[in-house]
Protein backbone atom coordinates (compact mmCIF):
# COMPACT_ATOMS: atom_id res chain seq x y z
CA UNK A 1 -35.22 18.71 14.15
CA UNK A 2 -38.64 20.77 14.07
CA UNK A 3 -39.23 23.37 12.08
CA UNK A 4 -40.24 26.05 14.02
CA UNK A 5 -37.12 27.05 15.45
CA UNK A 6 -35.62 30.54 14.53
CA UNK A 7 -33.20 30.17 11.56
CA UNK A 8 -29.71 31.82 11.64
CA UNK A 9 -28.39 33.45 8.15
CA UNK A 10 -24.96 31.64 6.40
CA UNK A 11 -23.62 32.38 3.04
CA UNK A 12 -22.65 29.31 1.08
CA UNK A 13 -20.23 30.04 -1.97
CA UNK A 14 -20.11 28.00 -4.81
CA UNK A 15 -18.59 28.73 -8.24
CA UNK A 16 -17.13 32.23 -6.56
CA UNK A 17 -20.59 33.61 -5.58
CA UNK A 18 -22.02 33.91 -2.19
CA UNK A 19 -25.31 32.74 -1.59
CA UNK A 20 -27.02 33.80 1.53
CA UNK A 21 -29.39 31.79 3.36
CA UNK A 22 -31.52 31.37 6.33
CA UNK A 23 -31.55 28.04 7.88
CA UNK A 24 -32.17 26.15 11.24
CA UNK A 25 -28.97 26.55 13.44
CA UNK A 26 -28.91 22.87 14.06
CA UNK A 27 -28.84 22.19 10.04
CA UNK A 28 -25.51 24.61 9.81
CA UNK A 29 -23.19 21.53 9.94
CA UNK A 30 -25.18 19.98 7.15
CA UNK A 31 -25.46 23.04 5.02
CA UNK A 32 -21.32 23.38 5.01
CA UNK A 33 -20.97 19.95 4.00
CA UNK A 34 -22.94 20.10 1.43
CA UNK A 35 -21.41 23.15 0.23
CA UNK A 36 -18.03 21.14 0.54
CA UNK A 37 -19.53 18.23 -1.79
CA UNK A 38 -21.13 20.74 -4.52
CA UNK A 39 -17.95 22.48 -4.53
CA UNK A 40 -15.79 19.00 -4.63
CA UNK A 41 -17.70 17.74 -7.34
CA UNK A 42 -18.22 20.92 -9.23
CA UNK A 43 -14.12 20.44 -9.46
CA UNK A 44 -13.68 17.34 -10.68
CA UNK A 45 -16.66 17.47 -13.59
CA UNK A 46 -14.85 21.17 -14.29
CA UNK A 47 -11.14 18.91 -14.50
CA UNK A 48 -12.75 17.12 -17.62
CA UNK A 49 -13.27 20.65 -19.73
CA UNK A 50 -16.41 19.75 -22.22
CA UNK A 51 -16.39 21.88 -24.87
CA UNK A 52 -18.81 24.25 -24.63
CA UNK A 53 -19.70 23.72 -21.33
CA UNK A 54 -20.33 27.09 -18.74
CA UNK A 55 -20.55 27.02 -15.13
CA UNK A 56 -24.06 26.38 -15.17
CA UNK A 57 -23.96 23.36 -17.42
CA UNK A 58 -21.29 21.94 -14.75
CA UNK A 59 -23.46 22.81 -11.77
CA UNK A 60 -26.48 21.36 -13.67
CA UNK A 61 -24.65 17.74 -14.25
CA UNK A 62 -23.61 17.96 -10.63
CA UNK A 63 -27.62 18.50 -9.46
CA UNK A 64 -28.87 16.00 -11.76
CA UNK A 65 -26.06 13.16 -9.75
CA UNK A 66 -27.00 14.27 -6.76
CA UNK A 67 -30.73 14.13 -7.34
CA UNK A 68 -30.09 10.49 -8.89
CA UNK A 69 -28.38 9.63 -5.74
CA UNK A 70 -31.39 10.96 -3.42
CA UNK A 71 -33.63 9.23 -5.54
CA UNK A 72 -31.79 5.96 -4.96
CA UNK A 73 -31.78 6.43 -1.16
CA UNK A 74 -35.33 7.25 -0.81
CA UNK A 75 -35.87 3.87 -3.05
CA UNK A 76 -33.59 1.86 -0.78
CA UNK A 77 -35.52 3.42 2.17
CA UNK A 78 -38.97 2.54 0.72
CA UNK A 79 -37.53 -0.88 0.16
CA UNK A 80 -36.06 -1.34 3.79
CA UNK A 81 -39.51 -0.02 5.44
CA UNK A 82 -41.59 -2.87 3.22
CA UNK A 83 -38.86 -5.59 4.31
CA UNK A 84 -39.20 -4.60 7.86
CA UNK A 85 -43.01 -4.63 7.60
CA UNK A 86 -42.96 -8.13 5.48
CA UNK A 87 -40.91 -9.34 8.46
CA UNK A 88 -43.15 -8.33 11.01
CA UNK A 89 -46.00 -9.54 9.42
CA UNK A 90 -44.41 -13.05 8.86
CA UNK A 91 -43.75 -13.23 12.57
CA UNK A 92 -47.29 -12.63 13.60
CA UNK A 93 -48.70 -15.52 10.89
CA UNK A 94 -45.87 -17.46 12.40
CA UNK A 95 -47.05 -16.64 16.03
CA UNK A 96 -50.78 -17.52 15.12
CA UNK A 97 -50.02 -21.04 13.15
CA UNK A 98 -48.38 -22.41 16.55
């Protein structure tokens, strides 16, 4: 996906409000999904009725799971890369005590 590609303008709505953007075409797919997910989410937390709560509080809760979860696979990414590069480094001190 490279960025230099000329973007195409969507409008996302969440909470009844359009929101237009300018993306990469091959990102559209992405972008509605995610709008799908906010909007999923947004619904549930919204279900529970805090007292007190506005639309902003909701959509701030939902941001604040979602960047937790991003977090966590970046972490579990970082994690994967070191195992893979433990593993390949245990093969070659394998390879050279034969």
């Amino acid at each position: 996906m490279g960025m230099a590609g000329k973007k195409m303008n969507i409008k996302l709505k969440v909470l009844d409000k359009q929101y237009p953007m300018a993306i990469l075409p091959e990102l559209e797919e992405v972008y509605r999904i995610g709008e799908q997910e906010l909007r999923r989410r947004l619904s549930e937390l919204m279900a529970n009725k805090i007292d007190g709560y506005t639309d902003l509080n909701y959509l701030a809760m939902v941001a604040l799971d979602i960047a937790a979860e991003n977090a966590c696979l970046t972490s579990d990414r970082e994690v994967s890369d070191d195992a893979d590069r433990l593993i390949a480094l245990a093969a070659r001190i394998e390879e050279r005590l034969k």
